[in-house]
C-alpha atoms as a PDB file:
ATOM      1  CA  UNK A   1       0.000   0.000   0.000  1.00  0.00           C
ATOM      2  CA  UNK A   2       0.985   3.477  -0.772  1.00  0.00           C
ATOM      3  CA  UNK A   3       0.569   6.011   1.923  1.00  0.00           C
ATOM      4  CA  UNK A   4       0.199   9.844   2.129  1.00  0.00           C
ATOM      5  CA  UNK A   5       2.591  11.145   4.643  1.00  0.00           C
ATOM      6  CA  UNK A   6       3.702  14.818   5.390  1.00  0.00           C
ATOM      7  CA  UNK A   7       3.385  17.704   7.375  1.00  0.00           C
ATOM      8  CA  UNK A   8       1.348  21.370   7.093  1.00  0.00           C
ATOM      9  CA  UNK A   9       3.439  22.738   4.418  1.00  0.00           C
ATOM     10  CA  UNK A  10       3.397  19.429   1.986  1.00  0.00           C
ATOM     11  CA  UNK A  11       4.160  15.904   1.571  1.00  0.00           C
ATOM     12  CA  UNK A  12       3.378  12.464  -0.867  1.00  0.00           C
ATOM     13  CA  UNK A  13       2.761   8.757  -1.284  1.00  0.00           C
ATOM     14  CA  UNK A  14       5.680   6.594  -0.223  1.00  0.00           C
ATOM     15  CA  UNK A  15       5.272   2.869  -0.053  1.00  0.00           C
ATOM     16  CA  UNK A  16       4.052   2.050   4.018  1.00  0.00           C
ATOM     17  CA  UNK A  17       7.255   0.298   4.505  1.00  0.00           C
ATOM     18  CA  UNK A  18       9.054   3.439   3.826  1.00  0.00           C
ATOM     19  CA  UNK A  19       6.804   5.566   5.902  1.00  0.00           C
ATOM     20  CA  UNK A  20       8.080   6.747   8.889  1.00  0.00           C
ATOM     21  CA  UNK A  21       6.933   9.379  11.967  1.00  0.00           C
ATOM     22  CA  UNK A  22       9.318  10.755  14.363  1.00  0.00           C
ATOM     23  CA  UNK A  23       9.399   8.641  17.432  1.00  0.00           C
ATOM     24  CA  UNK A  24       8.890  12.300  19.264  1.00  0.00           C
ATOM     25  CA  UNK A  25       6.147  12.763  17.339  1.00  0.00           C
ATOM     26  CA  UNK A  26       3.463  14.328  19.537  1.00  0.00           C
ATOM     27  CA  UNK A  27       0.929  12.278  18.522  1.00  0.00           C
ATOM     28  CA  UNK A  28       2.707   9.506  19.230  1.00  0.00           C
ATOM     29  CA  UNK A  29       4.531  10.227  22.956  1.00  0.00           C
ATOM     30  CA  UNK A  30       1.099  11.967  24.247  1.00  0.00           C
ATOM     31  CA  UNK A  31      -1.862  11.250  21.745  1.00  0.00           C
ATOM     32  CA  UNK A  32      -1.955  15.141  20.845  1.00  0.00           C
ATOM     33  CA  UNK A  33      -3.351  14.548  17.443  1.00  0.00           C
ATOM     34  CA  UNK A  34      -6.850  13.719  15.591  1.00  0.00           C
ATOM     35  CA  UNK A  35      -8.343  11.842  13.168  1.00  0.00           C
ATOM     36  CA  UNK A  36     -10.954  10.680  10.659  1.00  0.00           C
ATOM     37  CA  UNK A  37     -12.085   7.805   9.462  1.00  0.00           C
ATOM     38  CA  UNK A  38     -14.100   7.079   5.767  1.00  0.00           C
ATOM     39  CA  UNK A  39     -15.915   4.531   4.371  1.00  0.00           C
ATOM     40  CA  UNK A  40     -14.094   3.882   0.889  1.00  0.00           C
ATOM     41  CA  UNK A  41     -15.843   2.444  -1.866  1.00  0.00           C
ATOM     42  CA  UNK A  42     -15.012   2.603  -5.781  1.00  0.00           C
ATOM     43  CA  UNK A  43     -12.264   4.973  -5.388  1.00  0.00           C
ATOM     44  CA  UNK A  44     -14.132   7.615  -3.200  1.00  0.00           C
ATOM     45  CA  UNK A  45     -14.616   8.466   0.102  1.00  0.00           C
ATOM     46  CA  UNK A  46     -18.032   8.896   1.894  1.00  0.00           C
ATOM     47  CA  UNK A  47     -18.751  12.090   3.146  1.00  0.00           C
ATOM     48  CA  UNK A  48     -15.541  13.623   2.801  1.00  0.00           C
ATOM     49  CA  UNK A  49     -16.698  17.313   3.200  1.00  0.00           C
ATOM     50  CA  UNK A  50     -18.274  16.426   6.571  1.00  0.00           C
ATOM     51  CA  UNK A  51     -15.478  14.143   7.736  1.00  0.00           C
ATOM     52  CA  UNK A  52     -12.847  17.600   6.531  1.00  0.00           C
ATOM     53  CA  UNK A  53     -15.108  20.127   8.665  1.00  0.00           C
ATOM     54  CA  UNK A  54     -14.676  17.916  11.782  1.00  0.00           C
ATOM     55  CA  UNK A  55     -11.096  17.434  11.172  1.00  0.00           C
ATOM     56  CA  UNK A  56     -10.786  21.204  11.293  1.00  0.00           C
ATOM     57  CA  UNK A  57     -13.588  21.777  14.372  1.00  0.00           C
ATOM     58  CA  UNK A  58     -11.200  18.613  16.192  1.00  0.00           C
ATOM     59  CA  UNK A  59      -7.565  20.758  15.549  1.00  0.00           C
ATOM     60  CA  UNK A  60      -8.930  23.905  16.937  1.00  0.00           C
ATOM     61  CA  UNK A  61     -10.360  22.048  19.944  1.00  0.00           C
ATOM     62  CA  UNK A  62      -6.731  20.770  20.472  1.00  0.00           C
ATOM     63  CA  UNK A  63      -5.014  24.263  19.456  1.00  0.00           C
ATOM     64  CA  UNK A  64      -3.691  22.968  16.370  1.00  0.00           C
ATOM     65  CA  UNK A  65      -3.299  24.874  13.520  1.00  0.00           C
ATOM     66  CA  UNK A  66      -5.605  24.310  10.979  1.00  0.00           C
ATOM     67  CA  UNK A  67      -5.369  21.975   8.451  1.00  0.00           C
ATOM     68  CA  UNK A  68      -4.981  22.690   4.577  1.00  0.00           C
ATOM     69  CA  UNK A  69      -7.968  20.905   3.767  1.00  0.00           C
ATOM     70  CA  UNK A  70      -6.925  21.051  -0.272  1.00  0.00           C
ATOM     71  CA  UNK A  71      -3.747  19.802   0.391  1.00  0.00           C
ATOM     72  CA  UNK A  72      -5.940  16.571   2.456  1.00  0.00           C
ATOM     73  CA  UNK A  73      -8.659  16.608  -0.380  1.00  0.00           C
ATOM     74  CA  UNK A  74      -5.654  16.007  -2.604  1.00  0.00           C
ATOM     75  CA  UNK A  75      -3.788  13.560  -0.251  1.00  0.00           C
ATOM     76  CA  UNK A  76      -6.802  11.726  -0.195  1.00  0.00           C
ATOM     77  CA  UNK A  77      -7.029  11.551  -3.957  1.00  0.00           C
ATOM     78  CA  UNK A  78      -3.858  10.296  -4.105  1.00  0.00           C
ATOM     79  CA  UNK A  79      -4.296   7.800  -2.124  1.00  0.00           C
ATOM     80  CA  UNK A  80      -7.348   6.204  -3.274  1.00  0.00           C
ATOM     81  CA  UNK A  81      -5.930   6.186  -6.660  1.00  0.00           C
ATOM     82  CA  UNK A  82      -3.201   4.520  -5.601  1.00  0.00           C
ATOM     83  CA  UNK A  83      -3.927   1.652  -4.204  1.00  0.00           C
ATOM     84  CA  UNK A  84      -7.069  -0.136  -6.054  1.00  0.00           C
ATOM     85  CA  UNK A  85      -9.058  -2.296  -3.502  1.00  0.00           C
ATOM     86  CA  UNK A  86     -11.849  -4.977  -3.874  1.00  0.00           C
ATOM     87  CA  UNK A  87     -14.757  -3.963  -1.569  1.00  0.00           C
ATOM     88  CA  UNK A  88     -14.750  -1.467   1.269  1.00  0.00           C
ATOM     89  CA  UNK A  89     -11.772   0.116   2.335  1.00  0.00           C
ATOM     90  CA  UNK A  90     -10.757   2.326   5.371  1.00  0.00           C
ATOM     91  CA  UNK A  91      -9.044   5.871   4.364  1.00  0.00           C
ATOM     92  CA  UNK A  92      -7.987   7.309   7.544  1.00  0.00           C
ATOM     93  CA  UNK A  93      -6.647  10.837   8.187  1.00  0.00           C
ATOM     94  CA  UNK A  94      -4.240  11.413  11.157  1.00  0.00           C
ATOM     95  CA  UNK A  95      -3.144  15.257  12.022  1.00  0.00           C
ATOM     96  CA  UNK A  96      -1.026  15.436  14.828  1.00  0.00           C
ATOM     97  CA  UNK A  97       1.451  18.048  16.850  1.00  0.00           C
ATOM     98  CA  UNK A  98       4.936  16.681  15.112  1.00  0.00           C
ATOM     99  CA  UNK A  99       8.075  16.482  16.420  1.00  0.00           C
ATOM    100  CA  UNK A 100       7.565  17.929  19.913  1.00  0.00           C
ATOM    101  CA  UNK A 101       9.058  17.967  23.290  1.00  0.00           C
ATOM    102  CA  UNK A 102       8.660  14.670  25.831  1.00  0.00           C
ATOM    103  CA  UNK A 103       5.931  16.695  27.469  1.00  0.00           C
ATOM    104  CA  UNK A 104       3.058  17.572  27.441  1.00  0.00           C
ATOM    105  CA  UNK A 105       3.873  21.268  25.271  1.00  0.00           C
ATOM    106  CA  UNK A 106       4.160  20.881  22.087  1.00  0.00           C
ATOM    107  CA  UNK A 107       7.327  22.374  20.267  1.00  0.00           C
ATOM    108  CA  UNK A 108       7.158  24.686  17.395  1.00  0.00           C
ATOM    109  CA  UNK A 109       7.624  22.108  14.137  1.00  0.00           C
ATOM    110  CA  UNK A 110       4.987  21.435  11.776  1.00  0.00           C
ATOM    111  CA  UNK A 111       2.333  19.286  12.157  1.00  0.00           C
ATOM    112  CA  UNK A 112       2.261  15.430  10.972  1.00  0.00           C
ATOM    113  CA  UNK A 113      -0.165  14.792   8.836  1.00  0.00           C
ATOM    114  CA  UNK A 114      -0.843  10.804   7.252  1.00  0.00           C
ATOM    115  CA  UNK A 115      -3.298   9.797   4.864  1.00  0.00           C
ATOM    116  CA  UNK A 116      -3.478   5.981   4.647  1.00  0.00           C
ATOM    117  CA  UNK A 117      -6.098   3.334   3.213  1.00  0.00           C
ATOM    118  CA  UNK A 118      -6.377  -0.520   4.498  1.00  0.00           C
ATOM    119  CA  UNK A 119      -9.309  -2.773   2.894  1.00  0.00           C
ATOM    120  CA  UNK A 120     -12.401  -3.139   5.502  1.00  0.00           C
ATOM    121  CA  UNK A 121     -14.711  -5.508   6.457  1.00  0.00           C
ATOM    122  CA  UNK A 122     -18.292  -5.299   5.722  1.00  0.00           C
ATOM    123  CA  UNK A 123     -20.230  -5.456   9.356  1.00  0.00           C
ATOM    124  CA  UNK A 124     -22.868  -7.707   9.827  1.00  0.00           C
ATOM    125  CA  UNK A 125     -26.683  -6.603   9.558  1.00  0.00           C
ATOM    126  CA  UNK A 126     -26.750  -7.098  13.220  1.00  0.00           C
ATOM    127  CA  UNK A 127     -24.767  -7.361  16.334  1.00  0.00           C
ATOM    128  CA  UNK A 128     -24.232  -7.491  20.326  1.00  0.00           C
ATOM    129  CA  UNK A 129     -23.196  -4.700  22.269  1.00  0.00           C
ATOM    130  CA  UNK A 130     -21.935  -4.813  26.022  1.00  0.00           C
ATOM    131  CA  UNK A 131     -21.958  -2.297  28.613  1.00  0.00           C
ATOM    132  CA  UNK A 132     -19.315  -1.106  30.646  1.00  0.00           C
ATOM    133  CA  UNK A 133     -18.646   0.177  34.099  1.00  0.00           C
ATOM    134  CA  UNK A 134     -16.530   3.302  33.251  1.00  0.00           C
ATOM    135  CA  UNK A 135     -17.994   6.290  32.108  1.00  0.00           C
ATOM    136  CA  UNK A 136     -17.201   9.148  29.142  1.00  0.00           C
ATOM    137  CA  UNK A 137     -16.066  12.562  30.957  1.00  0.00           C
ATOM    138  CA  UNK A 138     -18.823  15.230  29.292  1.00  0.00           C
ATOM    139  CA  UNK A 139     -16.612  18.095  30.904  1.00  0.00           C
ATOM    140  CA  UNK A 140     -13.800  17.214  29.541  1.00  0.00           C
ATOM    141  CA  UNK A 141     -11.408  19.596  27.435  1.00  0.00           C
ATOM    142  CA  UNK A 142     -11.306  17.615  24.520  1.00  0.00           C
ATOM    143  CA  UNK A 143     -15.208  16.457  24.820  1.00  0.00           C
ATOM    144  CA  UNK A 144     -16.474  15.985  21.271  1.00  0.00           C
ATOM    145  CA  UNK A 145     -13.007  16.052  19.446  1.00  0.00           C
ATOM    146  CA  UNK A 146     -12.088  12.603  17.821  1.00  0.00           C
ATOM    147  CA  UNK A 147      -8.841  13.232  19.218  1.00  0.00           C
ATOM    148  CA  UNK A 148      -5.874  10.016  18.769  1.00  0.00           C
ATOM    149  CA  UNK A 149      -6.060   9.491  22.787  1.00  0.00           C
ATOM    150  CA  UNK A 150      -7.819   6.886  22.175  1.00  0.00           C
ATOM    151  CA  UNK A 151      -6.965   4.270  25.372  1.00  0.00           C
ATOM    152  CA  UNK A 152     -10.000   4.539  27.198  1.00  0.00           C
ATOM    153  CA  UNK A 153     -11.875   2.470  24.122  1.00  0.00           C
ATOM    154  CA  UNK A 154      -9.506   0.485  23.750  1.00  0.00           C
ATOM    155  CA  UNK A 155      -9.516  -0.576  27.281  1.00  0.00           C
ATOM    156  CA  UNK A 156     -13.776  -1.010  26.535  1.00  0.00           C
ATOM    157  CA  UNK A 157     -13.731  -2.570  23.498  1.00  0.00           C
ATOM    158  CA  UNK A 158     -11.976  -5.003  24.408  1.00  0.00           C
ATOM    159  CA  UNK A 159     -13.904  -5.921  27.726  1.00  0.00           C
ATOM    160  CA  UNK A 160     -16.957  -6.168  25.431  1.00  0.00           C
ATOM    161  CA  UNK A 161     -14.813  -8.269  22.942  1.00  0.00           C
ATOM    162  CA  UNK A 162     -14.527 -10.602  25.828  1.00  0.00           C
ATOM    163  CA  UNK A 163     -18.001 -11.255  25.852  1.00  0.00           C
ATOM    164  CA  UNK A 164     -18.808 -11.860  22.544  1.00  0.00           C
ATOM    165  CA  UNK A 165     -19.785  -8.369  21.481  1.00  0.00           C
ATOM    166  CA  UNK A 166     -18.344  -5.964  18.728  1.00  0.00           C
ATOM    167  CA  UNK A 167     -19.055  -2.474  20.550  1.00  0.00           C
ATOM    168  CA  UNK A 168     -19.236  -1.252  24.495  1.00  0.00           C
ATOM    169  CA  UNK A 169     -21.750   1.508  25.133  1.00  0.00           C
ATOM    170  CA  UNK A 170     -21.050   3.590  28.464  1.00  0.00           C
ATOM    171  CA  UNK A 171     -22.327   6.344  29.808  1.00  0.00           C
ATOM    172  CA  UNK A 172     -21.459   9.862  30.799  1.00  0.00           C
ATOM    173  CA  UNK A 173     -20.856  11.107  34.305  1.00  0.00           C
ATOM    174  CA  UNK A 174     -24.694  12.055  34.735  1.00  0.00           C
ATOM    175  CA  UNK A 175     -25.784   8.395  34.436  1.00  0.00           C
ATOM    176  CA  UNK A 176     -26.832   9.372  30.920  1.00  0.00           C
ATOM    177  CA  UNK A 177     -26.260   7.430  27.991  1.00  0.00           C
ATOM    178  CA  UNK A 178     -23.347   9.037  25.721  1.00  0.00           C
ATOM    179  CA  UNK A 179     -22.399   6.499  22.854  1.00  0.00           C
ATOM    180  CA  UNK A 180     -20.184   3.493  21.900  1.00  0.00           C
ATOM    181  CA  UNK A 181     -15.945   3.387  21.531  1.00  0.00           C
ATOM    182  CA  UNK A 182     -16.323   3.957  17.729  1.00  0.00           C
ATOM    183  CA  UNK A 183     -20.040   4.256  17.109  1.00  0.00           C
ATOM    184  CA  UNK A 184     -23.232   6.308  18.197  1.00  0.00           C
ATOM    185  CA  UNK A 185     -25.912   4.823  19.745  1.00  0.00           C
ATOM    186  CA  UNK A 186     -30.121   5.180  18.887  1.00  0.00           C
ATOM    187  CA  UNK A 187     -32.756   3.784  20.783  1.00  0.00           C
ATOM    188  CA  UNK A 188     -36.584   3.057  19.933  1.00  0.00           C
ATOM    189  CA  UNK A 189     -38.668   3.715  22.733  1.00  0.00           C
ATOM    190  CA  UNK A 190     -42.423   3.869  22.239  1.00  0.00           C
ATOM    191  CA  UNK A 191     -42.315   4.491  18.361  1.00  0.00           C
ATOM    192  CA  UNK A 192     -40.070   7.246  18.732  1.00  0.00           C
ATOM    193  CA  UNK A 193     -36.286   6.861  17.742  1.00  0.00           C
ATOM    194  CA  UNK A 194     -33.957   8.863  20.136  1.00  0.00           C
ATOM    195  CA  UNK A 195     -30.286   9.200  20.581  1.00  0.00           C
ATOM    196  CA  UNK A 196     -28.033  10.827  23.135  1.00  0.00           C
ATOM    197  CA  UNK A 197     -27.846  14.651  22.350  1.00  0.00           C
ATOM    198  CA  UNK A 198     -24.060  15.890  21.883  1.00  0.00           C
ATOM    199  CA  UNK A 199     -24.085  17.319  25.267  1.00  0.00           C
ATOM    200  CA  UNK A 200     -24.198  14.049  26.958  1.00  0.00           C
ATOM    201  CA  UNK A 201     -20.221  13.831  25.716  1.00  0.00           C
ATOM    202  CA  UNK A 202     -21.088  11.995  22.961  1.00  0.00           C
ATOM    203  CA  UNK A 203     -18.847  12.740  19.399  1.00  0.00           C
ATOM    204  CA  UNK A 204     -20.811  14.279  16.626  1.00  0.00           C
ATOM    205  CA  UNK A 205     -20.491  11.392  14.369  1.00  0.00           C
ATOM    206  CA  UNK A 206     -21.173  12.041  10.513  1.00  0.00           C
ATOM    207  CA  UNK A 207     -23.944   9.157  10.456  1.00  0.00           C
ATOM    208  CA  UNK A 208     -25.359   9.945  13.458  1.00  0.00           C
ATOM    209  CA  UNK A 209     -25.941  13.528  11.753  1.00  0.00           C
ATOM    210  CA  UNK A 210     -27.216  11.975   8.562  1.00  0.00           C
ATOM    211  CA  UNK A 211     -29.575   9.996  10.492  1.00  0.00           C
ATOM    212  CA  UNK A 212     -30.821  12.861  11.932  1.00  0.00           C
ATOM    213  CA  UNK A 213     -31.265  14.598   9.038  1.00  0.00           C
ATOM    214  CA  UNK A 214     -33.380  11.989   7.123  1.00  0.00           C
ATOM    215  CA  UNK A 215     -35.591  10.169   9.191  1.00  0.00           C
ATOM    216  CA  UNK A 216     -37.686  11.619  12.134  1.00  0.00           C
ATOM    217  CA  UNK A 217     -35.035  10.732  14.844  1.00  0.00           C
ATOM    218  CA  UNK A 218     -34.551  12.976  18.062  1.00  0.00           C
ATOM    219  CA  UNK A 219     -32.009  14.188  20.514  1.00  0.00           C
ATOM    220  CA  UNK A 220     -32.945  13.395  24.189  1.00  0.00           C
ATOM    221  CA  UNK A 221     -31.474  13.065  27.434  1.00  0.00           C
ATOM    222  CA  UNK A 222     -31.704   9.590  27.764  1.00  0.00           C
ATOM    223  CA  UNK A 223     -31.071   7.274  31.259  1.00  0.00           C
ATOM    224  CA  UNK A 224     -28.175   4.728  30.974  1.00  0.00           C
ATOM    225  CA  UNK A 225     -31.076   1.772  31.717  1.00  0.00           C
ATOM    226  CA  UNK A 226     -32.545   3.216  28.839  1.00  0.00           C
ATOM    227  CA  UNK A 227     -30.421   0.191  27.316  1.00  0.00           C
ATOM    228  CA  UNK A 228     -32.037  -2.648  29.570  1.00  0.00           C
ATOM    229  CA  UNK A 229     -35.780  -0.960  28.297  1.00  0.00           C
ATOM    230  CA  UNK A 230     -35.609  -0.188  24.472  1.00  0.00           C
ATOM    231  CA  UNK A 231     -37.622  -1.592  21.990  1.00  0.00           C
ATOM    232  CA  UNK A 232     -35.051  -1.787  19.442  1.00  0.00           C
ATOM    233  CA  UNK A 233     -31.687  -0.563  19.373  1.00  0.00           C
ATOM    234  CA  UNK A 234     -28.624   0.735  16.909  1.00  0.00           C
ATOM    235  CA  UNK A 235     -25.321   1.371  16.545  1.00  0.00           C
ATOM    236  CA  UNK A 236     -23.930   3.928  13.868  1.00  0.00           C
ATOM    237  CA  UNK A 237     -20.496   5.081  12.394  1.00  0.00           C
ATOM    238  CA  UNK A 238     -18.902   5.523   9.094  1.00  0.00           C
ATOM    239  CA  UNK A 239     -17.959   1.745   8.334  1.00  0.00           C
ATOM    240  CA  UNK A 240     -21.307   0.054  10.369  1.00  0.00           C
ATOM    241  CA  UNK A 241     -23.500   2.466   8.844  1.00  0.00           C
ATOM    242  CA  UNK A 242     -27.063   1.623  10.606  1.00  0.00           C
ATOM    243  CA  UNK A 243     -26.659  -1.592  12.535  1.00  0.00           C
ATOM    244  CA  UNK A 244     -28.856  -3.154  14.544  1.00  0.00           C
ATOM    245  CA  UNK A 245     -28.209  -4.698  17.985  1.00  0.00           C
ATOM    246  CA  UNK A 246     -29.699  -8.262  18.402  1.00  0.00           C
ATOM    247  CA  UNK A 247     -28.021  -7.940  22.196  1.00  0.00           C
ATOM    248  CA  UNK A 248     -27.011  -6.424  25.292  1.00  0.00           C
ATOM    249  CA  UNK A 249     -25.082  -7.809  27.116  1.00  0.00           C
ATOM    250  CA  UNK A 250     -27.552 -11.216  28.108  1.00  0.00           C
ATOM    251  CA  UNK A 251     -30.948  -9.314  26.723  1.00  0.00           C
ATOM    252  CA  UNK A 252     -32.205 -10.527  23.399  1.00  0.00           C
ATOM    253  CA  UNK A 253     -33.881  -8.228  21.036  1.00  0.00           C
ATOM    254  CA  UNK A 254     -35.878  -8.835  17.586  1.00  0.00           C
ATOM    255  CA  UNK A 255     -33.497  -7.353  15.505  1.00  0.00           C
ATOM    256  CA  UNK A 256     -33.583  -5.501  13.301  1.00  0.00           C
ATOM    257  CA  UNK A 257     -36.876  -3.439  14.304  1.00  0.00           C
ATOM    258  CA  UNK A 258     -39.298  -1.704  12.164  1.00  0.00           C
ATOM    259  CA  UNK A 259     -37.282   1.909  12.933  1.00  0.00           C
ATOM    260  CA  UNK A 260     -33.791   0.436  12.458  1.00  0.00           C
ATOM    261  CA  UNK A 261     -34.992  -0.924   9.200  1.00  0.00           C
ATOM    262  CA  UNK A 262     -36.294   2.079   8.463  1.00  0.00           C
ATOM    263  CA  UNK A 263     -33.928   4.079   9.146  1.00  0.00           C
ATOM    264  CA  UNK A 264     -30.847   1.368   7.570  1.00  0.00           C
ATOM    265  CA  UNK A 265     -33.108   1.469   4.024  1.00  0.00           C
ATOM    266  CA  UNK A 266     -33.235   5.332   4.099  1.00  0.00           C
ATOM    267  CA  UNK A 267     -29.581   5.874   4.800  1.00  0.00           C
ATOM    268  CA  UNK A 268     -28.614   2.718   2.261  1.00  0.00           C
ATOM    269  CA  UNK A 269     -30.569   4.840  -0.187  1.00  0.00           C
ATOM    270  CA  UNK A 270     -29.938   8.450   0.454  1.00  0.00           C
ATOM    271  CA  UNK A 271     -25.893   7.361   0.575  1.00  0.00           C
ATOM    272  CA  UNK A 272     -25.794   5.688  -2.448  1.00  0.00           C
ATOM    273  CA  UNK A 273     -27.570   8.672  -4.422  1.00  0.00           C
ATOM    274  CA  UNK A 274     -25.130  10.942  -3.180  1.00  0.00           C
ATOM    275  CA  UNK A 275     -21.412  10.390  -1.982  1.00  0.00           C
ATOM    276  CA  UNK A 276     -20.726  13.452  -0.318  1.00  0.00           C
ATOM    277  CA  UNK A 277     -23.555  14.852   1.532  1.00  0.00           C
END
């Protein structure tokens, strides 16, 4: 695979053996960087306008400069013409602090940025979640950025791995639900379709949005045991698209419900018709 590597000023493909980041790379030594991640199909990237605006929203939350989102429209390009894949593929953007001190400020070279595609596997129409006892900070500083610290999931995902279940949902602080380690979460709940609103801590994911936008989902405060309660239940991001959740944990549901299906049809439709919306 070919890979897009430079910094804010310019860069190009090298082959991924040949691609290398300063071991002092801020992004590496303290996670001070962001990222997006695509859903790649035919050469293009899904949604790359909206994945660009939060890659810009999730620098300034960190106080990086912004990025030159031609110069990542055009890394991107590259990329993707690059390397020809069968299927989906993964085209990930990662913008960190470069070469900084072993601190936590960040020195004055320009920032790192990588632009790399690996094929991806198509999810399942459904699938079991698990919930976990830690919770997502909504006060924290870097609340809503989709920031490279990234340990926390880890550290969740893989306790729900353990039993048998691709995704952890947790919630915030409040007792509230917030979202999953790589996905947003909806609920159905007396005919209506709800998910957490974006104060709960929860990342404004691009699907989530698009959900939003074209079917007659809401935002609500919603309680944790909202989970233990719903009629139907499921998962979103840019490579599950609308999932549905069979389980929780040991509760069954009939999956996937009349709103999931709904709202999986719409999106399969509306996403097709247009590949940036």
């Amino acid at each position: 695979m070919k890979i897009w590597l430079g910094d804010g000023t310019g860069g190009g493909l090298v082959h991924e053996e040949d691609a290398t980041v300063s071991v002092v790379d801020h992004g590496f030594t303290v996670g001070d960087g962001v990222f997006e991640t695509m859903k790649a199909t035919g050469g293009q990237a899904f949604a790359l306008t909206r994945h660009l605006d939060r890659l810009t929203r999730s620098a300034r939350g960190l106080g990086l400069p912004d990025p030159d989102l031609a110069m990542v429209r055009e890394a991107c390009a590259e990329v993707l013409g690059a390397n020809a894949l069968e299927g989906m593929g993964r085209l990930r953007i990662t913008y960190t602090g470069g070469p900084s001190p072993l601190g936590s400020d960040r020195g004055a070279a320009p920032a790192t940025l990588v632009v790399a595609l690996s094929p991806a596997k198509t999810h399942q129409p459904t699938t079991a979640v698990a919930t976990v006892p830690w919770t997502r900070n909504e006060n924290s500083p870097t609340t809503g950025l989709k920031t490279t610290s990234y340990a926390d999931n880890v550290v969740m995902l893989a306790r729900a791995a353990k039993q048998g279940a691709s995704e952890a949902l947790f919630a915030n602080t409040a007792g509230l639900l917030c979202e999953g380690t790589g996905s947003n979460v909806f609920v159905g709940v007396g005919g209506r379709l709800l998910t957490p609103r974006l104060e709960s801590g929860c990342l404004a994911g691009v699907t989530r949005a698009l959900v939003l936008e074209w079917t007659d989902a809401e935002e609500a405060d919603l309680p944790y045991s909202v989970l233990g309660e719903a009629d139907e239940i499921f998962v979103t991001s840019s490579l599950r698209d609308v999932q549905a959740v069979h389980r929780v944990d040991t509760r069954d549901l009939a999956a996937p419900g009349p709103l999931t299906r709904a709202a999986a049809e719409v999106f399969a439709t509306r996403s097709a018709a247009d590949i940036d919306p």
